[in-house]
Protein backbone atom coordinates (compact mmCIF):
# COMPACT_ATOMS: atom_id res chain seq x y z
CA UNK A 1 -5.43 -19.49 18.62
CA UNK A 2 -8.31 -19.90 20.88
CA UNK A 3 -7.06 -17.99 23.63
CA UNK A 4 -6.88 -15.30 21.43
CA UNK A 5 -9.93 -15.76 19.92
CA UNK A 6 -11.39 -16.58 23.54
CA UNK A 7 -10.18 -12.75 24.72
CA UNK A 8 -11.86 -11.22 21.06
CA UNK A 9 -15.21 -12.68 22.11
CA UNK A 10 -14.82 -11.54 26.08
CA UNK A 11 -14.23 -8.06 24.51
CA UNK A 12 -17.35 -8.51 21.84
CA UNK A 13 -19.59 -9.45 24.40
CA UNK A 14 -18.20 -6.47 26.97
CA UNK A 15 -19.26 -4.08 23.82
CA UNK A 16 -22.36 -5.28 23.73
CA UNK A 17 -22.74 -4.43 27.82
CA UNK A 18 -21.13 -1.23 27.41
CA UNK A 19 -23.86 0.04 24.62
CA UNK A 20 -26.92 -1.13 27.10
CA UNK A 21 -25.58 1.01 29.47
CA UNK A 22 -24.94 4.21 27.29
CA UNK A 23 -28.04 4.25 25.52
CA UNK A 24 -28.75 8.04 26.18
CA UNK A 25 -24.95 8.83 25.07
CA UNK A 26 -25.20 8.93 21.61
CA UNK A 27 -21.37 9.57 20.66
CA UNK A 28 -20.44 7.03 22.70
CA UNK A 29 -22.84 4.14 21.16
CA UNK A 30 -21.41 5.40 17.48
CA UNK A 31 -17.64 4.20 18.85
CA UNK A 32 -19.05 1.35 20.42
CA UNK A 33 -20.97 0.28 17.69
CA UNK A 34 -18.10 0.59 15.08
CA UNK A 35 -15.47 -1.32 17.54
CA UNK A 36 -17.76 -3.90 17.50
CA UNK A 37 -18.78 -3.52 14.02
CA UNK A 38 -15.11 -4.37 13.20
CA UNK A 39 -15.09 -7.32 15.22
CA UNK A 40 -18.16 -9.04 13.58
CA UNK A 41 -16.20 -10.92 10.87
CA UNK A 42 -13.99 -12.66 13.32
CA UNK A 43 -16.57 -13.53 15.42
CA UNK A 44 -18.33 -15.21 12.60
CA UNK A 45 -15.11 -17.32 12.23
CA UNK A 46 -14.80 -17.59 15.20
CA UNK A 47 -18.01 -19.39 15.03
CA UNK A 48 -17.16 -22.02 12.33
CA UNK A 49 -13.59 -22.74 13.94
CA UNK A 50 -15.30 -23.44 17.42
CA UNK A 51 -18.14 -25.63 15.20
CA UNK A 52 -15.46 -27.53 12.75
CA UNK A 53 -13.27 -27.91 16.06
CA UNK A 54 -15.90 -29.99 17.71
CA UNK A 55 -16.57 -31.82 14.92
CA UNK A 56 -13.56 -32.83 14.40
CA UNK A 57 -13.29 -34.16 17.82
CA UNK A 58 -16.41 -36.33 17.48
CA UNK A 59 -14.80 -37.73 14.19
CA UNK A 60 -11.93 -38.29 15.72
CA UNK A 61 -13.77 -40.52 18.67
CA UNK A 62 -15.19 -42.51 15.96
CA UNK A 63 -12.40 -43.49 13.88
CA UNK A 64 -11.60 -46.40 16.31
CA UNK A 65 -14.86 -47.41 16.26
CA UNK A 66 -15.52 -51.80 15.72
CA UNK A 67 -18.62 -50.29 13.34
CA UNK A 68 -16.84 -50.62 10.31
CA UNK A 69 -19.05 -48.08 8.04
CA UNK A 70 -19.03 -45.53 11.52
CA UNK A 71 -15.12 -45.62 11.18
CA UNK A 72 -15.04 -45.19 7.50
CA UNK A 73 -17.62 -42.36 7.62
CA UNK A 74 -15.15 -40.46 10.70
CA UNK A 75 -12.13 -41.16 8.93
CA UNK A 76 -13.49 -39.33 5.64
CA UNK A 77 -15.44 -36.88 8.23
CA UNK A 78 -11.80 -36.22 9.40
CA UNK A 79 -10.25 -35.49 5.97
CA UNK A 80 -12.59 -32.91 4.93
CA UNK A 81 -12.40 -30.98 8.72
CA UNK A 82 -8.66 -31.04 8.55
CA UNK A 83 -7.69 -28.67 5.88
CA UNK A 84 -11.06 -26.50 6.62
CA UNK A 85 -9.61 -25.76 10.17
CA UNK A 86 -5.90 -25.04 8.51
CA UNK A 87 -7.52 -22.34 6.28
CA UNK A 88 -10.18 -21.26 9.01
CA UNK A 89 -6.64 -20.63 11.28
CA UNK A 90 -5.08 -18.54 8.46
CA UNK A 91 -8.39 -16.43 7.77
CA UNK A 92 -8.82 -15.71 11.44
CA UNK A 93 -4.96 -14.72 11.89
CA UNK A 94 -5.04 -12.45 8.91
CA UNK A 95 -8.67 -10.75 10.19
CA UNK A 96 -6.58 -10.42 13.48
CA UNK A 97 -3.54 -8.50 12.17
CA UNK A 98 -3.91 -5.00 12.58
CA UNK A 99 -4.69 -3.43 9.35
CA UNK A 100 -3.17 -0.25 7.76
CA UNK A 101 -6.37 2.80 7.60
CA UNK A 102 -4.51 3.14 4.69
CA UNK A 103 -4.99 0.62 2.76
CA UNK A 104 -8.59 1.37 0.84
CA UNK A 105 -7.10 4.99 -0.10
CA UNK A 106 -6.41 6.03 -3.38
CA UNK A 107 -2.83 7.40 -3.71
CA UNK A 108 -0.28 9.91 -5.29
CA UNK A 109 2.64 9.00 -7.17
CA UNK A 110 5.66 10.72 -6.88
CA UNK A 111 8.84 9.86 -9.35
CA UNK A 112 11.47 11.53 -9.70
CA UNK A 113 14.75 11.02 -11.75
CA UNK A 114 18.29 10.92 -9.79
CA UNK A 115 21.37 9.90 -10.81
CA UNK A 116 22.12 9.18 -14.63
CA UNK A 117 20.78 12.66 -16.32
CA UNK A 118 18.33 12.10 -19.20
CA UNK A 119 18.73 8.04 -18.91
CA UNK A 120 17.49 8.43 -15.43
CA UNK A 121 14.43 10.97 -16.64
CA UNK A 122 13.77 8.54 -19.30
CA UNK A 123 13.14 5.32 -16.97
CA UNK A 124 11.38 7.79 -14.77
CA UNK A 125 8.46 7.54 -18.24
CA UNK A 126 9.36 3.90 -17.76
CA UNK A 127 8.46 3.45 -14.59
CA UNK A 128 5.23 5.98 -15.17
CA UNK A 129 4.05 3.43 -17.90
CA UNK A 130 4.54 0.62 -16.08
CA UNK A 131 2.50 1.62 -12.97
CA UNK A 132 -0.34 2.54 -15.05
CA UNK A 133 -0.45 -0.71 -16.90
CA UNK A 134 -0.34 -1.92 -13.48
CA UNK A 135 -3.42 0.04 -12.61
CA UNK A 136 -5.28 -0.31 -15.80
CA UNK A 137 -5.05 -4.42 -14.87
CA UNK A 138 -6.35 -3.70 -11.62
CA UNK A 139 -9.03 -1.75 -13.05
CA UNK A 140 -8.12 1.54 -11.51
CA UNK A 141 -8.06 5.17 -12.93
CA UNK A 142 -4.98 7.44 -13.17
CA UNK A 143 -4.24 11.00 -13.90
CA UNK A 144 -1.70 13.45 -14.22
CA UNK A 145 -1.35 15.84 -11.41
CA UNK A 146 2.32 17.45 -12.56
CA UNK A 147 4.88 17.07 -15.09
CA UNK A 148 8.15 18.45 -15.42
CA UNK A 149 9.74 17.19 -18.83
CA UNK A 150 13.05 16.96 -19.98
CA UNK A 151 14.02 17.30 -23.69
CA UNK A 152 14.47 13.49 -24.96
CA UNK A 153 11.49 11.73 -23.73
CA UNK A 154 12.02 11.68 -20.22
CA UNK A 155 11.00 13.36 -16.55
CA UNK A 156 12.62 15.09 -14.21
CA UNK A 157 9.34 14.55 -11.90
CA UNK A 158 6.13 13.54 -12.63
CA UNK A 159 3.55 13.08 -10.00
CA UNK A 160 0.06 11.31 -10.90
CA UNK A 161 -2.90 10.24 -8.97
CA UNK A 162 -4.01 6.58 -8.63
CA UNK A 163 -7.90 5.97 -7.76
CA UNK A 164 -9.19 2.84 -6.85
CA UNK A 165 -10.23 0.28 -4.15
CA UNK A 166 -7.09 -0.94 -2.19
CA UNK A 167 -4.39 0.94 -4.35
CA UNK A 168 -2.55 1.93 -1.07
CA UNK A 169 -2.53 -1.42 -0.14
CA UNK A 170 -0.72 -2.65 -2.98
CA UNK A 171 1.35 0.19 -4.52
CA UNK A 172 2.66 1.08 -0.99
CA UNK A 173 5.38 -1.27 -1.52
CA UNK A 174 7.06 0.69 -4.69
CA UNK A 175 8.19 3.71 -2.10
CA UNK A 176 12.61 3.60 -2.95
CA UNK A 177 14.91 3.87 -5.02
CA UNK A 178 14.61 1.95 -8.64
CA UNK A 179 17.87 0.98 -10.19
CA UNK A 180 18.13 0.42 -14.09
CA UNK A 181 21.07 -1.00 -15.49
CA UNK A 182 20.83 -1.00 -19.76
CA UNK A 183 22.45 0.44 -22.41
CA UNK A 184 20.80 4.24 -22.67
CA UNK A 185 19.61 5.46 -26.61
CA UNK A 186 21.63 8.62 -26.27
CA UNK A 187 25.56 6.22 -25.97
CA UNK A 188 26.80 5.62 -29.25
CA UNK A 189 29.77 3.28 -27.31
CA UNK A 190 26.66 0.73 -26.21
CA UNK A 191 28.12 0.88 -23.09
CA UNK A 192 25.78 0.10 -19.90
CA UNK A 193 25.00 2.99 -17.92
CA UNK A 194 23.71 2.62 -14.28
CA UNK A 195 20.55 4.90 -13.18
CA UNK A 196 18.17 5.38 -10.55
CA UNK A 197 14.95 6.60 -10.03
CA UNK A 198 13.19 8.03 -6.61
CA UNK A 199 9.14 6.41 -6.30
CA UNK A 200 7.34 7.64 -2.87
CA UNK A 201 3.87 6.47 -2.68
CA UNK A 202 1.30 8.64 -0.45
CA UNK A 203 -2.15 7.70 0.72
CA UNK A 204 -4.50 10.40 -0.65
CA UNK A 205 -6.38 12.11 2.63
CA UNK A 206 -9.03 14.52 3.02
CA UNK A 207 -8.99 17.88 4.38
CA UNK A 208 -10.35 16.47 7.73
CA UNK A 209 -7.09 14.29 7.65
CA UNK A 210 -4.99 16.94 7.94
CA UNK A 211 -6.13 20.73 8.72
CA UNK A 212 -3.55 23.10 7.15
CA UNK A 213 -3.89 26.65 8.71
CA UNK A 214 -3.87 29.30 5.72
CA UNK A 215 -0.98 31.46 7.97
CA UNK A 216 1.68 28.65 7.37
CA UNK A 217 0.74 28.59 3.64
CA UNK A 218 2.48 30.93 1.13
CA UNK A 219 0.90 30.46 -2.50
CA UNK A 220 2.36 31.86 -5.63
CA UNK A 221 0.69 31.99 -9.27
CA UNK A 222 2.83 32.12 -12.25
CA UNK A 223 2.70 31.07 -15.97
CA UNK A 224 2.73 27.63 -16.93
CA UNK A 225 6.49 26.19 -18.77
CA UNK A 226 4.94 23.34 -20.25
CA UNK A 227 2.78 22.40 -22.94
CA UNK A 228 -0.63 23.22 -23.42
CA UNK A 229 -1.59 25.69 -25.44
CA UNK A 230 -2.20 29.49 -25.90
CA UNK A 231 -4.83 29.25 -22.98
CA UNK A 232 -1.92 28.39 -20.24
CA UNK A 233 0.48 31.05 -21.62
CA UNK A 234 -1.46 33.71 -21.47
CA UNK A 235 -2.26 33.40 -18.00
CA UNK A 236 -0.67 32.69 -14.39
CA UNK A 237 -3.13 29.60 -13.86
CA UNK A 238 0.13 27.72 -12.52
CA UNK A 239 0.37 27.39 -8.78
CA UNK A 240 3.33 26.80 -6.23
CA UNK A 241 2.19 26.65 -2.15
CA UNK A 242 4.79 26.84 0.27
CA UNK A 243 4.28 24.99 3.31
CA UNK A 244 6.57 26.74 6.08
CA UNK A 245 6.87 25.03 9.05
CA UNK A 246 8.46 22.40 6.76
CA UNK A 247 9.30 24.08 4.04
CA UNK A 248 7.75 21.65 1.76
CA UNK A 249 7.10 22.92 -1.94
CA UNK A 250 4.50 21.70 -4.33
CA UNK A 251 3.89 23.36 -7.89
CA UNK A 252 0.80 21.97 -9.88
CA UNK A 253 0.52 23.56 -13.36
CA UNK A 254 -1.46 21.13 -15.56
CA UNK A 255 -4.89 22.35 -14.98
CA UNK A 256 -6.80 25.27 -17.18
CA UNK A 257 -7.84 27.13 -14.07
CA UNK A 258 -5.92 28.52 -11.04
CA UNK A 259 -8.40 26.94 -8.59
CA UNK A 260 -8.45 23.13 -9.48
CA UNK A 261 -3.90 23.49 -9.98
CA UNK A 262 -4.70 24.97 -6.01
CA UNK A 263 -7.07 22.34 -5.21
CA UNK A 264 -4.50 19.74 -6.96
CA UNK A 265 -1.50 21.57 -4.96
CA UNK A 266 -3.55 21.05 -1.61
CA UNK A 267 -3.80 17.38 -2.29
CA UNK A 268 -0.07 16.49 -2.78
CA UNK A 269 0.95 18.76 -0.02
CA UNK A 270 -1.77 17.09 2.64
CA UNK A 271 -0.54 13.77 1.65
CA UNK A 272 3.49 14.29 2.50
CA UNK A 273 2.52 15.62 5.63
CA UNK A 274 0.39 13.08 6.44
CA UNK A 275 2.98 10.66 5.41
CA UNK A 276 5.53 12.93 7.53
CA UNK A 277 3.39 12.10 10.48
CA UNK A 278 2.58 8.48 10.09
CA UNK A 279 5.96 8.20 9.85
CA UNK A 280 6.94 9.90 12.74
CA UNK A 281 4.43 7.43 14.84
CA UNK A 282 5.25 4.31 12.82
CA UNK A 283 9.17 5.43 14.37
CA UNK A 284 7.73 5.85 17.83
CA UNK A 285 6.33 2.06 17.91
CA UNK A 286 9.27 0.36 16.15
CA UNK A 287 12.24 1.90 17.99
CA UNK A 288 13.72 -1.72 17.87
CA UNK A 289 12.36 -3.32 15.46
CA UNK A 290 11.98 -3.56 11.49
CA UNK A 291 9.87 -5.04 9.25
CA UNK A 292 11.25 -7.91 7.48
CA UNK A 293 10.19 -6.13 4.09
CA UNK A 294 13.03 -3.43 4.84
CA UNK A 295 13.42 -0.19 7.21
CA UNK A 296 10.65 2.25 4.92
CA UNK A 297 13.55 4.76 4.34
CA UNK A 298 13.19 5.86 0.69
CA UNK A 299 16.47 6.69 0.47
CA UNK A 300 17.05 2.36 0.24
CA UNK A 301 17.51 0.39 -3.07
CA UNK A 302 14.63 -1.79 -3.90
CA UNK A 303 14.48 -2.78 -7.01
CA UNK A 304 17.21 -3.69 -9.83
CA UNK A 305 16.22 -3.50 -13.87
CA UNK A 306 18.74 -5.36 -15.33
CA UNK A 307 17.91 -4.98 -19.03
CA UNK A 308 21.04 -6.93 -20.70
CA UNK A 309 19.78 -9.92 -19.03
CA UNK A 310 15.67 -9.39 -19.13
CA UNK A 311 16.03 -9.65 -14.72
CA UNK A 312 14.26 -7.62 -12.33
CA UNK A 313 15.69 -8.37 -8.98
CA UNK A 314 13.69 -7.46 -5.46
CA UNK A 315 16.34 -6.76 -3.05
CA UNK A 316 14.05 -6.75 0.15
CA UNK A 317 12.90 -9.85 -0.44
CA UNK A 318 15.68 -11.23 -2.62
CA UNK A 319 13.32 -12.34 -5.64
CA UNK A 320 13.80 -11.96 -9.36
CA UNK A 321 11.79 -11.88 -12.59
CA UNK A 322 13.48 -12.64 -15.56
CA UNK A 323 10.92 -11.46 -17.95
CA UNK A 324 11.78 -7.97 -17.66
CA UNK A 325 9.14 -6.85 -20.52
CA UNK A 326 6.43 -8.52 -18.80
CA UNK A 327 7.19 -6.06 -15.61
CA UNK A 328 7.74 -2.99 -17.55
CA UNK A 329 3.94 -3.80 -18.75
CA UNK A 330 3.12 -4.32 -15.36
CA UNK A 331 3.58 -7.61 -14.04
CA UNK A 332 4.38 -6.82 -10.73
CA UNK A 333 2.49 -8.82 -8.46
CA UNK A 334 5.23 -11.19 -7.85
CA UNK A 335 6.94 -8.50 -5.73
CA UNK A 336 3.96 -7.03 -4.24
CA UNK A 337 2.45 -10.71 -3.35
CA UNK A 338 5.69 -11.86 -1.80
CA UNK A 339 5.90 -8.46 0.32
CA UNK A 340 2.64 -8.34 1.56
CA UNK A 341 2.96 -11.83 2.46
CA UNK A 342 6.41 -11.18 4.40
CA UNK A 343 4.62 -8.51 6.01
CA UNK A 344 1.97 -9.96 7.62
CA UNK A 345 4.17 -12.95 8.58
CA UNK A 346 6.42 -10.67 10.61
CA UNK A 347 2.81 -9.28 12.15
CA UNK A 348 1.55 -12.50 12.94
CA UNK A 349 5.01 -13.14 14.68
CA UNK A 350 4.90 -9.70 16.86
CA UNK A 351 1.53 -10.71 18.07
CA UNK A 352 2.73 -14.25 18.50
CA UNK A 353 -0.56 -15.61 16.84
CA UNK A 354 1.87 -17.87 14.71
CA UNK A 355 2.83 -19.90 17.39
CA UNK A 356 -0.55 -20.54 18.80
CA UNK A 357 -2.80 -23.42 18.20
């Protein structure tokens, strides 16, 4: 831990060099400044770790000490430095882990329904509702960015926007396939059906994030299929872009106007190619490795809703719930808690920061 720490502080105090001698480069101060910006919090810690360290070593001089009231005073000095360097250690490591530039964005949600026909659309609602309890605990907003019904309740898609501070951070986790297992309202036998659902969580990004050229767009306006009154029917306010070089499609239709279901098009599609490219460089730095939370691929099983036995099994990190109501209204954070956990564990162990004292 100190050498580590040792190196942060070589590097802090380098910055500070480095901006003396650029003064008249103006760019260059504003990276400098932010690199070290970054680093001011574990410096800071840095501080108190060094400070409780040396205490603790004076205590610990003490505790033999013939002056009976000296020794009693280290040996209860000692008890209250011990557990403040343990949690000083586990702040510092976690400041140290590299941090998704993720994390603080607000995100899309993408569901979609897969195998199981309209008992796979209806969980798709479930799983809608059960995010956005999620949110409205965490005191974020959502809305509706596109809908695509089905008769009995249910969605073939529905993609909605979450907004709020760290909502990456958490909801990044729910990307995969959801499996429910329950008897569906449409089987008159009451036998179990199986179903799954498809969840891909983006990061929403800005159009400095990703600069789409207009030539590799292709945008089409048509009339709206879905509810909403006389307004949408009567004219082509619904939009579909066409991205080419990947041949991604998104269609937006919910909005009154043709520009905000374009501006609300633009969003989705910036966000799958920006995940298409983090991807991509996320695959270029773990060629051999994965994270202990799973492999990413969206095409893997997460998550089991067993609903004849009220169990919600995690099946990256083995961990189940058996108050299956209490998740469908959003009691999640067992899963998410125990994921980001495992994640930053397998962090800390890539960096080797776990093993050092």
């Amino acid at each position: 831990m100190l050498d580590k720490i040792t190196s942060i502080e070589n590097r802090y105090d380098e910055i500070t060099r480095l901006m003396e001698q650029f003064v008249t480069d103006y760019q260059r101060i504003a990276e400098l400044a932010k690199e070290r910006s970054d680093l001011d919090p574990i410096i800071n810690k840095a501080k108190e770790y060094r400070s409780a360290l040396g205490n603790l070593q004076e205590a610990q001089s003490l505790q033999d000490s013939e002056d009976t009231e000296l020794r009693q005073m280290a040996i209860a000095e000692i008890r209250e430095l011990e557990p403040r360097i343990a949690t000083l250690e586990k702040e510092i490591k976690t400041l140290v882990v590299p941090h998704d530039p993720r994390d603080k964005k607000n995100v899309i949600v993408e569901i979609r329904a897969g195998t199981g026909g309209d008992e796979a659309g209806i969980f798709a609602g479930d799983l809608m509702r059960m995010y956005f309890h999620y949110a409205e605990q965490k005191g974020w907003k959502t809305e509706v960015l596109s809908a695509n019904e089905t008769g009995v309740g249910g969605f073939k898609e529905v993609i909605f926007e979450v907004r709020g501070k760290g909502a990456y951070s958490r909801l990044k986790y729910e990307s995969g396939v959801h499996r429910v297992q329950r008897v569906p309202i449409t089987e008159a036998q009451g036998r179990i059906h199986t179903s799954t659902v498809t969840v891909v969580v983006l990061a929403e990004v800005e159009d400095i994030d990703v600069q789409i050229p207009e030539s590799d767009l292709e945008i089409e306006s048509f009339r709206s299929s879905g509810a909403g009154g006389q307004n949408v029917q009567k004219n082509s306010t619904a939009i579909r872009i066409t991205h080419k070089p990947t041949g991604i499609v998104v269609a937006c239709q919910d909005e009154r106007s043709q520009l905000q279901n374009r501006l609300r098009a633009m969003s989705i599609l910036r966000a799958r190619l920006y995940e298409i490219e983090q991807e991509k460089r996320q695959e270029e730095l773990e060629k051999t490795r994965r994270s202990q939370v799973g492999t990413g691929e969206r095409s893997e099983k997460i998550r089991t809703y067993n609903y004849p036995q009220s169990r919600v099994t995690d099946h990256r990190i083995n961990i189940s719930s058996f108050n299956l109501p209490a998740v469908m209204n959003g009691d999640i954070d067992i899963f998410i808690d125990e994921l980001s956990m495992r994640r930053e564990t397998d962090q800390l162990t890539s960096s080797g920061l776990d093993k050092e004292k």
